[in-house]
N, C-alpha and C. Protein backbone atom coordinates (compact mmCIF):
# COMPACT_ATOMS: atom_id res chain seq x y z
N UNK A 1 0.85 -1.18 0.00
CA UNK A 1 0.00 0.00 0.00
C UNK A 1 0.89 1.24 0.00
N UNK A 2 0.53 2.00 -0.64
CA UNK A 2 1.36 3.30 -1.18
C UNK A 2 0.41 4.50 -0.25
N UNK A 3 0.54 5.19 0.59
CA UNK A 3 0.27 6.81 1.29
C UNK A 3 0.85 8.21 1.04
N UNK A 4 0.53 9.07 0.69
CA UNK A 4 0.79 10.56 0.07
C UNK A 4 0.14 11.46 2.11
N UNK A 5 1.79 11.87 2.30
CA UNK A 5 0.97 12.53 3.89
C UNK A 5 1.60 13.62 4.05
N UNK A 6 0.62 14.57 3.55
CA UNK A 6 0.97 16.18 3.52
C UNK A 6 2.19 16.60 4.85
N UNK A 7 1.84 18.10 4.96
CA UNK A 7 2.94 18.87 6.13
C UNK A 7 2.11 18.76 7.48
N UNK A 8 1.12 17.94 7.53
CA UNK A 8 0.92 18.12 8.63
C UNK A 8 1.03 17.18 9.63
N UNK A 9 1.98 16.18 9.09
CA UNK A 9 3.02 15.07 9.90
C UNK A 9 4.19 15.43 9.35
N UNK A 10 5.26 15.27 10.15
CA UNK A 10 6.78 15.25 10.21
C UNK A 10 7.27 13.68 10.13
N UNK A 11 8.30 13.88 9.45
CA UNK A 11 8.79 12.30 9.35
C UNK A 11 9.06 11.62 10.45
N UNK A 12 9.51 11.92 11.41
CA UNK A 12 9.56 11.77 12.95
C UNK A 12 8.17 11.07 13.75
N UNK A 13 7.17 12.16 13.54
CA UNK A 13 5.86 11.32 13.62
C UNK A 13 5.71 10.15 12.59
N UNK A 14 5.46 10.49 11.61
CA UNK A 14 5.37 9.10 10.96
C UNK A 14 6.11 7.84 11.17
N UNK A 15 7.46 7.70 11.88
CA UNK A 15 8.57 6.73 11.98
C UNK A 15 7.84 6.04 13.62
N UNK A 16 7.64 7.24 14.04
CA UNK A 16 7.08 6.88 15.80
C UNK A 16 5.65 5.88 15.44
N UNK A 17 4.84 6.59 14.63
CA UNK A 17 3.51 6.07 14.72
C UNK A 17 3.83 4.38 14.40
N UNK A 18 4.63 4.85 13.09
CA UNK A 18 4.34 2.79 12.37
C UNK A 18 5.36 1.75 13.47
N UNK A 19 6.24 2.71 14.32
CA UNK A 19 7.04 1.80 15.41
C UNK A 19 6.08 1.67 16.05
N UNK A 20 5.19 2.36 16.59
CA UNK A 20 4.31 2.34 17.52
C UNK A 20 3.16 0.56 16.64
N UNK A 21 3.09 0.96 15.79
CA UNK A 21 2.42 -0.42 15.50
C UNK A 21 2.95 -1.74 15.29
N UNK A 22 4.10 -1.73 15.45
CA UNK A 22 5.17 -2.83 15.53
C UNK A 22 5.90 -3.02 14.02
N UNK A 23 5.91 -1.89 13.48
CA UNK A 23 6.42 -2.07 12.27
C UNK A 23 7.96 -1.84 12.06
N UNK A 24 8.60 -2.54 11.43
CA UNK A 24 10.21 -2.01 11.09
C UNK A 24 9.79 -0.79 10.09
N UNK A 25 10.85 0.41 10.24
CA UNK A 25 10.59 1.88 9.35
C UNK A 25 11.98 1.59 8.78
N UNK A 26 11.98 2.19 7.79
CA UNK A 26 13.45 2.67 6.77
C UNK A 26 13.09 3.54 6.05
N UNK A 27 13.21 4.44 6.45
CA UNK A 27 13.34 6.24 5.91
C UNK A 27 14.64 6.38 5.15
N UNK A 28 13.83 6.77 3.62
CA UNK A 28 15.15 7.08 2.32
C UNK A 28 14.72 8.59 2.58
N UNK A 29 16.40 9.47 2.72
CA UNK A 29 16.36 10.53 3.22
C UNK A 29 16.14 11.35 1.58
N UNK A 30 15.92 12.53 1.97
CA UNK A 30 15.59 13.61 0.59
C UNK A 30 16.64 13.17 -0.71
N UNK A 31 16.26 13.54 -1.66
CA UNK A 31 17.24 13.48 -2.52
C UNK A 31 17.35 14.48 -3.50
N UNK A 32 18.21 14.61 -4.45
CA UNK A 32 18.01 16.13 -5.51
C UNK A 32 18.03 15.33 -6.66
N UNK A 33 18.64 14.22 -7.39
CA UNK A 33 18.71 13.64 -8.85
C UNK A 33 17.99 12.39 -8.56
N UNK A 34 17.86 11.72 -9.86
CA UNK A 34 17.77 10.29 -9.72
C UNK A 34 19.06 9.55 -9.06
N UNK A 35 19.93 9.36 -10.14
CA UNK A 35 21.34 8.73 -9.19
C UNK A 35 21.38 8.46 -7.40
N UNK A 36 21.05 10.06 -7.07
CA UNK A 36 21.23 9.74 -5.43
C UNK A 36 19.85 9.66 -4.67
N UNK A 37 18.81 9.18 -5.30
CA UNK A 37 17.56 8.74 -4.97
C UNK A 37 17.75 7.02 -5.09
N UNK A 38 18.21 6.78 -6.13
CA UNK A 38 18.47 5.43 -6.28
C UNK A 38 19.33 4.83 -5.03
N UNK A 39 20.35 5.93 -4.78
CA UNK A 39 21.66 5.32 -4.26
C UNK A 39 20.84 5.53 -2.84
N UNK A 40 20.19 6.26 -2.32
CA UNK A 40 19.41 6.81 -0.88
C UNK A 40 18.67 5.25 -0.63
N UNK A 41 17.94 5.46 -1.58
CA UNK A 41 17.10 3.78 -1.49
C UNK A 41 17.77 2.47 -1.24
N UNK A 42 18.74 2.34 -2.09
CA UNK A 42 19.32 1.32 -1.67
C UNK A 42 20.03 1.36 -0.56
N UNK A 43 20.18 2.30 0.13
CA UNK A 43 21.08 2.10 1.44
C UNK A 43 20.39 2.06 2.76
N UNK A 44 18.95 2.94 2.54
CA UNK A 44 17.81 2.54 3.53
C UNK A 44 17.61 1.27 3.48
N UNK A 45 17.56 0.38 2.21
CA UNK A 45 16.80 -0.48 2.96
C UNK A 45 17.86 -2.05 2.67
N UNK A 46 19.33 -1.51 2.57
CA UNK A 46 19.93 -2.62 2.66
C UNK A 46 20.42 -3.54 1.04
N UNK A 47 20.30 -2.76 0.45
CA UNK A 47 19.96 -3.32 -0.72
C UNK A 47 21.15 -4.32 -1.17
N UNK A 48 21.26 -5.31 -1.95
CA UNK A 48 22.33 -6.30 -2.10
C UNK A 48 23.47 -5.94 -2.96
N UNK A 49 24.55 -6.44 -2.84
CA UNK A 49 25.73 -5.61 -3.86
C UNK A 49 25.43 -4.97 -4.97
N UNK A 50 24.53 -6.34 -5.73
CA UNK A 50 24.57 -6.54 -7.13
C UNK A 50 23.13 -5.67 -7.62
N UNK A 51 22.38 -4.66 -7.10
CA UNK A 51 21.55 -3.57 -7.27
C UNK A 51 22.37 -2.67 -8.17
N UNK A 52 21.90 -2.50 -9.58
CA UNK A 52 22.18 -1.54 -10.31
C UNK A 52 22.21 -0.59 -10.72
N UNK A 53 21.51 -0.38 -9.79
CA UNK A 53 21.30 1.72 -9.28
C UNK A 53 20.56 2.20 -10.79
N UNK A 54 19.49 1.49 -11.33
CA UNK A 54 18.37 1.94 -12.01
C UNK A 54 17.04 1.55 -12.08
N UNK A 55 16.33 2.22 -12.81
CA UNK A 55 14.77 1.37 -12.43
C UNK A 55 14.20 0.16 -12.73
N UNK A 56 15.22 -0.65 -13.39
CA UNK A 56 14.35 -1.99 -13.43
C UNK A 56 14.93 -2.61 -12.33
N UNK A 57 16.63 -2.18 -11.69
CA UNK A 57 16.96 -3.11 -10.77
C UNK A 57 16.59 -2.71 -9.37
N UNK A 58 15.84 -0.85 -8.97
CA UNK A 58 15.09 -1.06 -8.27
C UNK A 58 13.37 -1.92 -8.46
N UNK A 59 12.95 -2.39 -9.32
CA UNK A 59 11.59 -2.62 -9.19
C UNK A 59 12.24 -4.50 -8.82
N UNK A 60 13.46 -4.95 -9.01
CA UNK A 60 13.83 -6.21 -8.92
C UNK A 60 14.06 -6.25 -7.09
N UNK A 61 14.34 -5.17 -7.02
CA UNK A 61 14.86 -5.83 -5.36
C UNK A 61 13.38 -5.44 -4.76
N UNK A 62 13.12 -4.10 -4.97
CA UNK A 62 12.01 -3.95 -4.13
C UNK A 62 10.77 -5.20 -4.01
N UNK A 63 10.19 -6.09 -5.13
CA UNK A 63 9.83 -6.87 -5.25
C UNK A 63 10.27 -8.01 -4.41
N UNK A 64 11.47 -8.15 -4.14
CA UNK A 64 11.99 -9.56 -3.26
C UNK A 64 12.58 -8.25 -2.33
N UNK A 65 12.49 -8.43 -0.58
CA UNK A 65 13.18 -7.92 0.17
C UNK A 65 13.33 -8.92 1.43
N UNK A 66 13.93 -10.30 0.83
CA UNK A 66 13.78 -11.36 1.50
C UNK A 66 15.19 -11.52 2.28
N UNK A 67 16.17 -10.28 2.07
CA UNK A 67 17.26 -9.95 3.03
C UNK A 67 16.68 -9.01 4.69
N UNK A 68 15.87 -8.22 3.93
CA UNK A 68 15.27 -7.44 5.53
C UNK A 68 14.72 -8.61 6.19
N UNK A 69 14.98 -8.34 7.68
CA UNK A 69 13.75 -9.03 8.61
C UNK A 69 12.66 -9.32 8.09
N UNK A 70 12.26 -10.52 8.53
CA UNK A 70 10.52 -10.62 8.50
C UNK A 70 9.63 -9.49 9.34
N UNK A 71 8.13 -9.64 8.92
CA UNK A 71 7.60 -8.82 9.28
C UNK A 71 7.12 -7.56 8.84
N UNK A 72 6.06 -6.56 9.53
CA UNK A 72 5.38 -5.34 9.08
C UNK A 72 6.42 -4.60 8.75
N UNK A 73 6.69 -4.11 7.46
CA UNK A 73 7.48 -2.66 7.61
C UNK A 73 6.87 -1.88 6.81
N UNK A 74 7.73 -0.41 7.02
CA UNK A 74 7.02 0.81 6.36
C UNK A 74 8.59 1.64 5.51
N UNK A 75 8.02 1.64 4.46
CA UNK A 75 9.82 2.44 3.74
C UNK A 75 8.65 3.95 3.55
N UNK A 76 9.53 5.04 4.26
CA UNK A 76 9.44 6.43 4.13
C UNK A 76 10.20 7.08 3.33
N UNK A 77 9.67 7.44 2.03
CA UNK A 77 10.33 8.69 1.30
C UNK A 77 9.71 9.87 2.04
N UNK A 78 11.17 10.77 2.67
CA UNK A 78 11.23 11.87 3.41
C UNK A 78 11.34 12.99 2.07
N UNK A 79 10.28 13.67 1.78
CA UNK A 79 10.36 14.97 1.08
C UNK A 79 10.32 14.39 -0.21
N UNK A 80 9.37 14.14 -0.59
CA UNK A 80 9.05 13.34 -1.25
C UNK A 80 8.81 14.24 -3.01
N UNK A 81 8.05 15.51 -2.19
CA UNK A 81 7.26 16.83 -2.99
C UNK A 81 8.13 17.59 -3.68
N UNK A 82 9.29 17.54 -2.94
CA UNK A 82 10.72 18.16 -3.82
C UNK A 82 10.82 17.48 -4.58
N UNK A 83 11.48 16.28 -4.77
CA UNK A 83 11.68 15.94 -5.38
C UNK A 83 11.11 15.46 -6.83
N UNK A 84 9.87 15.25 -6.25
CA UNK A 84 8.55 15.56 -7.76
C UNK A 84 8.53 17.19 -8.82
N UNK A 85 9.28 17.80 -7.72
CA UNK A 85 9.13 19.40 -8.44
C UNK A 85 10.71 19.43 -9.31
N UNK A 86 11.29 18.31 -8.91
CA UNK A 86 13.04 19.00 -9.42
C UNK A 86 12.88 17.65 -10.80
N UNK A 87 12.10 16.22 -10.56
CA UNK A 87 12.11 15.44 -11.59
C UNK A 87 10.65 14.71 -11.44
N UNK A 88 9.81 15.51 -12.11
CA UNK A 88 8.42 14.57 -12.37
C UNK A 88 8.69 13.19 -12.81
N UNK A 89 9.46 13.00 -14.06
CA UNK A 89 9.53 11.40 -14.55
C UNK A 89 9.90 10.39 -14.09
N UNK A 90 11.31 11.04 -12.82
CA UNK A 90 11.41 9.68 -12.79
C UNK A 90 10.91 9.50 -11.03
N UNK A 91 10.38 10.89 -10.51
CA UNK A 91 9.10 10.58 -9.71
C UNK A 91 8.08 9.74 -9.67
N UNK A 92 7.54 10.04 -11.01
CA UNK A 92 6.50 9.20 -11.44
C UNK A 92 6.64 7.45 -11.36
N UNK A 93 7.95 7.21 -12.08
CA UNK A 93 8.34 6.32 -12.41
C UNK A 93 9.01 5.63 -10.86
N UNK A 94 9.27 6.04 -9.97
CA UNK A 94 9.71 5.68 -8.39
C UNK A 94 8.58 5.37 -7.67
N UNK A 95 7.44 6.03 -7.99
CA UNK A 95 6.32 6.23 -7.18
C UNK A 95 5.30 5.05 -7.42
N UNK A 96 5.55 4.29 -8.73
CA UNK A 96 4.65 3.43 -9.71
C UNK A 96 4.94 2.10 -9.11
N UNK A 97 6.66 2.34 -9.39
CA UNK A 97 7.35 0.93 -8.76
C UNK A 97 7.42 0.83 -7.11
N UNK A 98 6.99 1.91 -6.10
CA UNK A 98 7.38 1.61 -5.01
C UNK A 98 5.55 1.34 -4.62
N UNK A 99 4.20 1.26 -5.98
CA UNK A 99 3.03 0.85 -5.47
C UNK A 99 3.09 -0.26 -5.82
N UNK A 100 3.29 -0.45 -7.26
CA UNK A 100 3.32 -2.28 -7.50
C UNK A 100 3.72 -2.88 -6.74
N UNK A 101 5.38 -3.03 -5.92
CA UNK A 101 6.00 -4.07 -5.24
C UNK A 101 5.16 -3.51 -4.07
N UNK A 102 4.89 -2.93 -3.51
CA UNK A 102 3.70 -2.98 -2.68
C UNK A 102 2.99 -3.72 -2.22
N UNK A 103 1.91 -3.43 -3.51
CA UNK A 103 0.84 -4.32 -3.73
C UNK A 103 0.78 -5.74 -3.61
N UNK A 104 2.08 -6.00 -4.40
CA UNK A 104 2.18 -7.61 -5.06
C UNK A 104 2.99 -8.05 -3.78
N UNK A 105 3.65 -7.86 -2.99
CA UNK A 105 4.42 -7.90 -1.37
C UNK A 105 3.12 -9.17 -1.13
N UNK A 106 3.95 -10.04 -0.53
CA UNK A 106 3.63 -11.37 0.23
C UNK A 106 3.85 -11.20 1.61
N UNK A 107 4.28 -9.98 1.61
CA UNK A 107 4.29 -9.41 3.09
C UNK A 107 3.74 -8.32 3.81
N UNK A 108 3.88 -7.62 4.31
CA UNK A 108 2.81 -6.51 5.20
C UNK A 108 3.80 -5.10 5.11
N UNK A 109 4.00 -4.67 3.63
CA UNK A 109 5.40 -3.73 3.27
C UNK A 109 4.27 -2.49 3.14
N UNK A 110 4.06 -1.10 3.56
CA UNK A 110 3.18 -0.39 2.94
C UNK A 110 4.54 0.65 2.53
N UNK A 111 4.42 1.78 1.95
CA UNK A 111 5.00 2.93 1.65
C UNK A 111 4.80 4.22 1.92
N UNK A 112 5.36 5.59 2.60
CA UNK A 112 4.45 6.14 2.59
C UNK A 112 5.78 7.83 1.74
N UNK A 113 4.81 8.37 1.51
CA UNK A 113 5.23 9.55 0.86
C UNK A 113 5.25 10.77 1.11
N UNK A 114 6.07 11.19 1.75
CA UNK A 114 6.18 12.91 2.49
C UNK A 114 6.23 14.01 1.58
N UNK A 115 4.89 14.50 1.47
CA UNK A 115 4.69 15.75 0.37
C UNK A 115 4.52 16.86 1.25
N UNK A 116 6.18 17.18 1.31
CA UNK A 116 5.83 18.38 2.22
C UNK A 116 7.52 19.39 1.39
C-alpha cells in the first residue's frame, strides 16, 4: 500500500507512529537527482551488492526484500514533494514501482510519501 501525507506530519511522527504499530521503518532521506535517490534507497533499505542503481533493478529488489527481517514494515520517502518538483519522470516512475512491489508484497510492506 502506497500513502501521500501532507505537512501536517513530520517524518519523525510518521517513523514513531508505524514503530508504535510494531512495524520495522526505513526512511530514504531527501534526494536532488535520480542517481542519489536510487543510491538513498538502496542504502535505507539494505539493498544487495549486485543492485544496479536503475529502475528496473530497483523494481527487482524492491519486489523480493527477502534480506530485511521478516515482518510489518514501512519504507518512508522523506520529502518526497521536492523531489517531484526537481524530476516529475522519474518521480513518477519511483512512485509506480514503489506501489506495485507494494501491492504484489507477500508481506505486510506499505509505503508512505512525504509531500511536504
Amino acid at each position: 500500500m502506497i500513502r501521500h501525507i501532507g505537512p501536517v506530519a513530520s517524518t519523525a511522527t510518521i517513523v514513531l507512529r508505524a514503530q508504535a504499530e510494531g512495524r520495522r521503518v526505513y526512511v530514504v532521506p531527501k534526494a536532488d537527482n535520480k542517481a542519489q535517490l536510487l543510491a538513498r534507497i538502496a542504502g535505507a533499505l539494505h539493498f544487495p551488492d549486485y543492485f544496479g542503481h536503475n529502475l528496473d533493478a530497483l523494481y527487482d529488489c524492491l519486489g523480493d526484500l527477502s534480506w530485511l527481517p521478516s515482518g510489518p514494515r514501512t519504507i518512508v520517502w522523506d520529502d518526497a514533494l521536492s523531489f517531484l518538483r526537481t524530476d516529475r519522470a522519474t518521480y513518477g516512475a519511483v512512485e509506480s514501482i514503489f506501489d506495485i512491489t507494494s501491492r504484489l508484497a507477500h508481506d505486510d510492506t506499505d509505503v508512505v510519501l512525504c509531500m511536504r
